[in-house]
N, C-alpha and C. Protein backbone atom coordinates (compact mmCIF):
# COMPACT_ATOMS: atom_id res chain seq x y z
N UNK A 1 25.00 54.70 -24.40
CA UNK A 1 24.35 53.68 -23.60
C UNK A 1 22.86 53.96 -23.52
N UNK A 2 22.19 52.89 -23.35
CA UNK A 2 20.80 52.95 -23.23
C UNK A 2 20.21 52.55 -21.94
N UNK A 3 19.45 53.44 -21.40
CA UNK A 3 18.78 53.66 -20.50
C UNK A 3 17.51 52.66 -20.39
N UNK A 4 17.32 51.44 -19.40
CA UNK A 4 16.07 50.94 -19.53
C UNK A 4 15.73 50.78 -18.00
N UNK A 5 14.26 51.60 -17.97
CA UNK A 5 13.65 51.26 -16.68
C UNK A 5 13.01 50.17 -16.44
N UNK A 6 13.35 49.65 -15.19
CA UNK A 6 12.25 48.37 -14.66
C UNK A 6 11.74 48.50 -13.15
N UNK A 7 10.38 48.35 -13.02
CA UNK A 7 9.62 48.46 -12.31
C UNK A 7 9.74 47.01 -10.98
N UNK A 8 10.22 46.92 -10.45
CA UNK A 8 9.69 45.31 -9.75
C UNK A 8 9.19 45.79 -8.55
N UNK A 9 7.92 44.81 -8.44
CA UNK A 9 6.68 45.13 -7.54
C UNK A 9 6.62 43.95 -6.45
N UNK A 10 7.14 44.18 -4.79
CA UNK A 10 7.50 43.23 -4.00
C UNK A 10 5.84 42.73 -3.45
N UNK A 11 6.06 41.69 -3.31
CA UNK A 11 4.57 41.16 -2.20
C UNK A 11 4.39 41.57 -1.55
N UNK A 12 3.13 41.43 -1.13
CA UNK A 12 2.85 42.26 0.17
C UNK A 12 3.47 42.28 1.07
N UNK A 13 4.34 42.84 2.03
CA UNK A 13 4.52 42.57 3.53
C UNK A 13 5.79 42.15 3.47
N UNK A 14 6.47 41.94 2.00
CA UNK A 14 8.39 42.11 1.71
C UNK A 14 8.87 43.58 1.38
N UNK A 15 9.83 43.27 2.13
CA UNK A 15 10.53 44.26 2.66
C UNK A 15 11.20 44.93 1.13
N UNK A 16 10.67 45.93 0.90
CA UNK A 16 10.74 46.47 -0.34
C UNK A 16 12.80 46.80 -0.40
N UNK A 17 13.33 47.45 0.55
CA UNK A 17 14.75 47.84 0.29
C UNK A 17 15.46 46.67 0.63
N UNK A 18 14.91 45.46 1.32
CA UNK A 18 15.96 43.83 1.00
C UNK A 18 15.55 43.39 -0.52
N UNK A 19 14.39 43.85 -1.15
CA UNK A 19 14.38 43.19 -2.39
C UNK A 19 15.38 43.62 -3.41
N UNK A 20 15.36 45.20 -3.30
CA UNK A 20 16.11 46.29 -3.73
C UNK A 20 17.28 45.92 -3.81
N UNK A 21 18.61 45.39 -2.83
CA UNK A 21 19.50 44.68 -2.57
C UNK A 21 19.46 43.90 -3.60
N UNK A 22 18.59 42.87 -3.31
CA UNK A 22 18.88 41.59 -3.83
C UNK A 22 18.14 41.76 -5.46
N UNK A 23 17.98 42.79 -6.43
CA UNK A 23 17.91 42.89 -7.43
C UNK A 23 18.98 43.54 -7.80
N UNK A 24 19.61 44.56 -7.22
CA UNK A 24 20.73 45.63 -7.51
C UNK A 24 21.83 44.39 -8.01
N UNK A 25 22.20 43.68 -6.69
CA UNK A 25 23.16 42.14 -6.67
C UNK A 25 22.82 41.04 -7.92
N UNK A 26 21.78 41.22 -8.52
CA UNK A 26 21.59 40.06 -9.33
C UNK A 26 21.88 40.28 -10.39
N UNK A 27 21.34 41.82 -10.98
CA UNK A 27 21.89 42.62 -12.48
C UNK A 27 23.35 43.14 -12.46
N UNK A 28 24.23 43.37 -10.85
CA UNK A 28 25.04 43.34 -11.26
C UNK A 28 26.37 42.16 -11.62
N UNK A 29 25.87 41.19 -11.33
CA UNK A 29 26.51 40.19 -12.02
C UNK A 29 25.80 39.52 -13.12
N UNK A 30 25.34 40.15 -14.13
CA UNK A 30 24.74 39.84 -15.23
C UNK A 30 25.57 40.21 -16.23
N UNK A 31 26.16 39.27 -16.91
CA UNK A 31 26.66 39.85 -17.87
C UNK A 31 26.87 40.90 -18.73
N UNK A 32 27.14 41.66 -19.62
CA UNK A 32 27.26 43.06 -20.46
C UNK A 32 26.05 43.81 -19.67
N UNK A 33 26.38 43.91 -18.43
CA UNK A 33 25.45 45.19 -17.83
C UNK A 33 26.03 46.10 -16.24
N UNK A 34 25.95 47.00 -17.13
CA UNK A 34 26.47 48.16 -16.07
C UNK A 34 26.11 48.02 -14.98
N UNK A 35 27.47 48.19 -13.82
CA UNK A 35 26.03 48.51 -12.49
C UNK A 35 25.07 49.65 -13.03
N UNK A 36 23.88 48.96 -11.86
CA UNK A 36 22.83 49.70 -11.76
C UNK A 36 22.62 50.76 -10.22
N UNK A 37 21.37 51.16 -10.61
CA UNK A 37 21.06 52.39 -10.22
C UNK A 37 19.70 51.59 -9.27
N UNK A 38 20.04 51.53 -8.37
CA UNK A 38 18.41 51.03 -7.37
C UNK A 38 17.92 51.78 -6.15
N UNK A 39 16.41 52.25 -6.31
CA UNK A 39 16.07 53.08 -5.48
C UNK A 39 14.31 52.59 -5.52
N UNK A 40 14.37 52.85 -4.33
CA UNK A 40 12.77 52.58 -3.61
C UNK A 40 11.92 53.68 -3.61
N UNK A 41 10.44 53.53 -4.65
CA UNK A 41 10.03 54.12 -4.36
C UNK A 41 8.35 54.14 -4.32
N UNK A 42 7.40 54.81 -4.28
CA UNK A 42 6.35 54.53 -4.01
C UNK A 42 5.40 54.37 -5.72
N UNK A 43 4.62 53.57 -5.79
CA UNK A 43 3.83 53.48 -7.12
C UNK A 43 2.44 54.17 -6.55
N UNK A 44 1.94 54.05 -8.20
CA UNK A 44 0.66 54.18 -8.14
C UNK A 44 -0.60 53.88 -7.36
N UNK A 45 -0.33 52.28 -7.12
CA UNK A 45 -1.30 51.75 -6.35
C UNK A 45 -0.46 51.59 -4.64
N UNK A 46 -0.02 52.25 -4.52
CA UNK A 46 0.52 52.37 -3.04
C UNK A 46 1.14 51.59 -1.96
N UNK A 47 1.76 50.77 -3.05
CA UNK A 47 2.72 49.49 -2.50
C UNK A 47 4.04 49.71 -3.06
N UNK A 48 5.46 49.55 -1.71
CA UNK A 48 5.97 49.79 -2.16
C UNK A 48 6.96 49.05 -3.55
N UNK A 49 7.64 49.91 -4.43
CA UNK A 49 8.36 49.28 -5.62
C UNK A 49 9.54 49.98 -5.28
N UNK A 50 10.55 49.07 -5.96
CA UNK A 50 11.35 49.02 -6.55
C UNK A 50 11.69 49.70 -8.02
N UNK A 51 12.43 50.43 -8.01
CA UNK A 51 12.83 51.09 -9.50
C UNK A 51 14.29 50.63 -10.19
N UNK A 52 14.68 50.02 -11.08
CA UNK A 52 15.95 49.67 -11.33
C UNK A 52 16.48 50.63 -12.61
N UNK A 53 16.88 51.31 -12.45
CA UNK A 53 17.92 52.04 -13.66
C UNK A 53 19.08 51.19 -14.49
N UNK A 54 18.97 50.29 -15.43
CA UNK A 54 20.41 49.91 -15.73
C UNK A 54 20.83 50.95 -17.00
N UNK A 55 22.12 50.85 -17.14
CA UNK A 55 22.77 51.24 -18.28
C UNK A 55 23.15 50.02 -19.05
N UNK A 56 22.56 49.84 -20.23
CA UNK A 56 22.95 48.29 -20.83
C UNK A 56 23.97 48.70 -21.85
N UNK A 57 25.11 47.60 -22.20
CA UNK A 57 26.33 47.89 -22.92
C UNK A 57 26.50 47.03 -24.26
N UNK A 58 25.40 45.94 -24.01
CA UNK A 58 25.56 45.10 -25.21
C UNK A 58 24.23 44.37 -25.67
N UNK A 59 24.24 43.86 -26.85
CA UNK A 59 22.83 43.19 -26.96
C UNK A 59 22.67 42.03 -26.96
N UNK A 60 24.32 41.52 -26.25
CA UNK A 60 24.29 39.73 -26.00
C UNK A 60 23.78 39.69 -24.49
N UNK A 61 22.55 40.46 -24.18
CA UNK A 61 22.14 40.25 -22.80
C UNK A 61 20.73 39.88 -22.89
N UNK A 62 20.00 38.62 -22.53
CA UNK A 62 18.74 38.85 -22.72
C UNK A 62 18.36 39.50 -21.31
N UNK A 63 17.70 40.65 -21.29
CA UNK A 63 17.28 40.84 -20.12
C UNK A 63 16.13 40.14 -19.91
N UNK A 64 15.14 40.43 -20.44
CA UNK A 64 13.51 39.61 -20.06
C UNK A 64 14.03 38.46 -20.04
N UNK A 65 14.83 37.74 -20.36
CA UNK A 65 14.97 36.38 -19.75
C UNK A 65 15.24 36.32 -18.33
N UNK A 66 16.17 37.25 -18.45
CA UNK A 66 16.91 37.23 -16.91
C UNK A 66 15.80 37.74 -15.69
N UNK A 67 15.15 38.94 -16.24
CA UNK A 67 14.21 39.43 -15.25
C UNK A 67 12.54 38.38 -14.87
N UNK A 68 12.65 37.72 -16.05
CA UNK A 68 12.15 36.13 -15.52
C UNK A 68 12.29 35.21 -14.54
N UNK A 69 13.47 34.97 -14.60
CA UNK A 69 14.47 33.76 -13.61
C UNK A 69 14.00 34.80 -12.55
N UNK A 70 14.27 35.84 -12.44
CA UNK A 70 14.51 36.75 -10.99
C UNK A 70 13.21 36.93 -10.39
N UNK A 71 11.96 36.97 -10.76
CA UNK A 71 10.23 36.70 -10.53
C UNK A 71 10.18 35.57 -10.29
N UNK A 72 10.41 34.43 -10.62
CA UNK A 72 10.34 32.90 -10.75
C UNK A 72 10.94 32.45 -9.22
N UNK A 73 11.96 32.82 -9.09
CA UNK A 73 13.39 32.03 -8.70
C UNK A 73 12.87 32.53 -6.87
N UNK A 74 12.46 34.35 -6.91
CA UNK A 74 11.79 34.60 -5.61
C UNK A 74 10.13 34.38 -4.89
N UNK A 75 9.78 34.54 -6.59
CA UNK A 75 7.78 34.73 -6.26
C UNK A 75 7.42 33.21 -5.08
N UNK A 76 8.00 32.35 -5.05
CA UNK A 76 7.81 31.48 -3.83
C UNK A 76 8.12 31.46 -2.13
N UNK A 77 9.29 32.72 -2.77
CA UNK A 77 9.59 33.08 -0.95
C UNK A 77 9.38 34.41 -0.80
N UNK A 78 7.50 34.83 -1.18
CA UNK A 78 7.18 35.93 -0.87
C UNK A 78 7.96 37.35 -1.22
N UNK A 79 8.66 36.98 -1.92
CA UNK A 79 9.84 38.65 -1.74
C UNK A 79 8.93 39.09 -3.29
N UNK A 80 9.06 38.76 -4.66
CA UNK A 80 8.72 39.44 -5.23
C UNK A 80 7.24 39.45 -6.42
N UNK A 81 6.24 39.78 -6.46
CA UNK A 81 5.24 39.64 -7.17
C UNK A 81 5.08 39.68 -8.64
N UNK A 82 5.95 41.05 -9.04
CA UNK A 82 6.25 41.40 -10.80
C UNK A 82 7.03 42.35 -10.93
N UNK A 83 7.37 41.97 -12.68
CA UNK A 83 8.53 43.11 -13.05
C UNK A 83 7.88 43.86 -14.47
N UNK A 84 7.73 44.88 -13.54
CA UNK A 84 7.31 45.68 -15.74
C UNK A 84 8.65 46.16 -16.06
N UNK A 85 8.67 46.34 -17.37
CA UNK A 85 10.09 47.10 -17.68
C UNK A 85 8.91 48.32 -18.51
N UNK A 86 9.34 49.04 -18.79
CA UNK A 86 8.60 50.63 -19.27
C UNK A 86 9.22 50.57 -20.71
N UNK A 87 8.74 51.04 -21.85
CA UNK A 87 8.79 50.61 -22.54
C UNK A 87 7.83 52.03 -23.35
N UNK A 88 8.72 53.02 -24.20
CA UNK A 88 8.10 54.39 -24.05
C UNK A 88 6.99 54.95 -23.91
N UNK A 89 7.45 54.77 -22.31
CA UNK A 89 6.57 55.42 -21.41
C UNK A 89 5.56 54.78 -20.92
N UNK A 90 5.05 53.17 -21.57
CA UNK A 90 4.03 52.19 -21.56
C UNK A 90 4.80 51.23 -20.69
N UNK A 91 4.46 50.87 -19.19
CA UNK A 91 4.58 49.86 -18.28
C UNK A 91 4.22 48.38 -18.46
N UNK A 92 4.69 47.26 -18.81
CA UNK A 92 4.53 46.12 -19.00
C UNK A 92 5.10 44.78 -18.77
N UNK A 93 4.36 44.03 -17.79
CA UNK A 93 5.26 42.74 -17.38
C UNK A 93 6.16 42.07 -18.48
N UNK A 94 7.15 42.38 -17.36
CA UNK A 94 8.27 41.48 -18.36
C UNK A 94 7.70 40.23 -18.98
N UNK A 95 6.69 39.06 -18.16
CA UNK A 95 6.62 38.06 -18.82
C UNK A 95 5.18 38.63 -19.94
N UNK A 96 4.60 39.40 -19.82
CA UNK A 96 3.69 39.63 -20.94
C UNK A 96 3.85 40.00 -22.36
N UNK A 97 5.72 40.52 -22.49
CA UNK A 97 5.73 41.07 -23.57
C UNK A 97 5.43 40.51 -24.70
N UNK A 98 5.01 41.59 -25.80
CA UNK A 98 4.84 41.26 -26.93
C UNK A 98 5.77 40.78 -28.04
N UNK A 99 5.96 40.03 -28.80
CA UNK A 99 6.89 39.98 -29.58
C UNK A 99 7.40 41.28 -30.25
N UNK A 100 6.87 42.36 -30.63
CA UNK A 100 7.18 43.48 -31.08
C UNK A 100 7.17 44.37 -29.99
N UNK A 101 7.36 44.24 -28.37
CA UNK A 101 7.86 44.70 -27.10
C UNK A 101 9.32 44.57 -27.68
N UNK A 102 9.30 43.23 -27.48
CA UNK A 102 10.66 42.49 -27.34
C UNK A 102 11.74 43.18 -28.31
N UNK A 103 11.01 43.47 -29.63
CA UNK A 103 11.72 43.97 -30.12
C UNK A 103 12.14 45.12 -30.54
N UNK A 104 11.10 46.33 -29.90
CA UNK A 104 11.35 47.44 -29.66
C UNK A 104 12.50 47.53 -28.22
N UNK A 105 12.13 46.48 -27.37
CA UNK A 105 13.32 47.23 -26.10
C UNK A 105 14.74 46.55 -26.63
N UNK A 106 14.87 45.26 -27.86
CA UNK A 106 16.27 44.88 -28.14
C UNK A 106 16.65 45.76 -29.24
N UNK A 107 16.17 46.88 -30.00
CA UNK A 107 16.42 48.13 -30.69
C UNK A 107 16.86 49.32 -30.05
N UNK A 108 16.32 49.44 -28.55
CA UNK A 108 16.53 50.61 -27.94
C UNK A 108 17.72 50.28 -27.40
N UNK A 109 18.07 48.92 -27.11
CA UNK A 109 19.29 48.51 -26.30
C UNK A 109 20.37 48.51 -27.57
N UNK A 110 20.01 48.05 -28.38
CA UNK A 110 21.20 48.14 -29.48
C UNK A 110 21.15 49.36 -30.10
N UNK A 111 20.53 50.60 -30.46
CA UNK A 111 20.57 52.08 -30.34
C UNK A 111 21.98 52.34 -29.26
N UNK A 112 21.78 52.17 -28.66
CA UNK A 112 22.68 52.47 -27.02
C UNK A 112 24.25 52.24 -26.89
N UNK A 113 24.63 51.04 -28.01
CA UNK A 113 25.70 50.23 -28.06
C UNK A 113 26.67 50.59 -29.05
């Protein structure tokens, strides 16, 4: 299995461990994906984040799609601002990726499988 970290970075003044919840709850009813692993913790710039650990099982999952909908679906009711997924060792918004992101993290996920 392959290991992919994601970063999600709550708005200001949301409650970083209800977001935590409500990301843990969303990947785990995501299709071909392991529960996850969710834990709060402090970043760089000193707001708190969110860290998501999944174990992914298949490569019929788009995640950056999904971790799209999940920025989109909250960024209006204040709860969440952005999602990097890490990407070796290089941090990058899910919606920024590169086409050759994309296809380095759907190699690492199918490595895994």
């Amino acid at each position: 299995m392959t290991e992919v970290d994601i970063h999600c970075i709550p708005q200001f003044g949301a409650d970083a461990a209800a977001v935590a919840v409500e990301l843990e709850t969303y990947l785990q009813r995501a299709d071909d994906v392991v529960p996850v692993l969710i834990e709060v913790e402090q970043p760089r710039l000193g707001l708190a984040e969110v860290l998501a650990i999944l174990e992914v099982t298949s490569t019929g999952v788009d995640l950056t799609e999904k971790l799209i909908y999940f920025i989109s679906s909250r960024r209006g009711r204040g709860k969440v601002k952005d999602i990097e997924i890490e990407i070796d060792g290089q941090r990058v918004s899910v919606g920024s990726l590169t086409p050759d992101q994309r296809t380095r993290l759907a190699a690492a996920i199918a490595q895994g499988t």
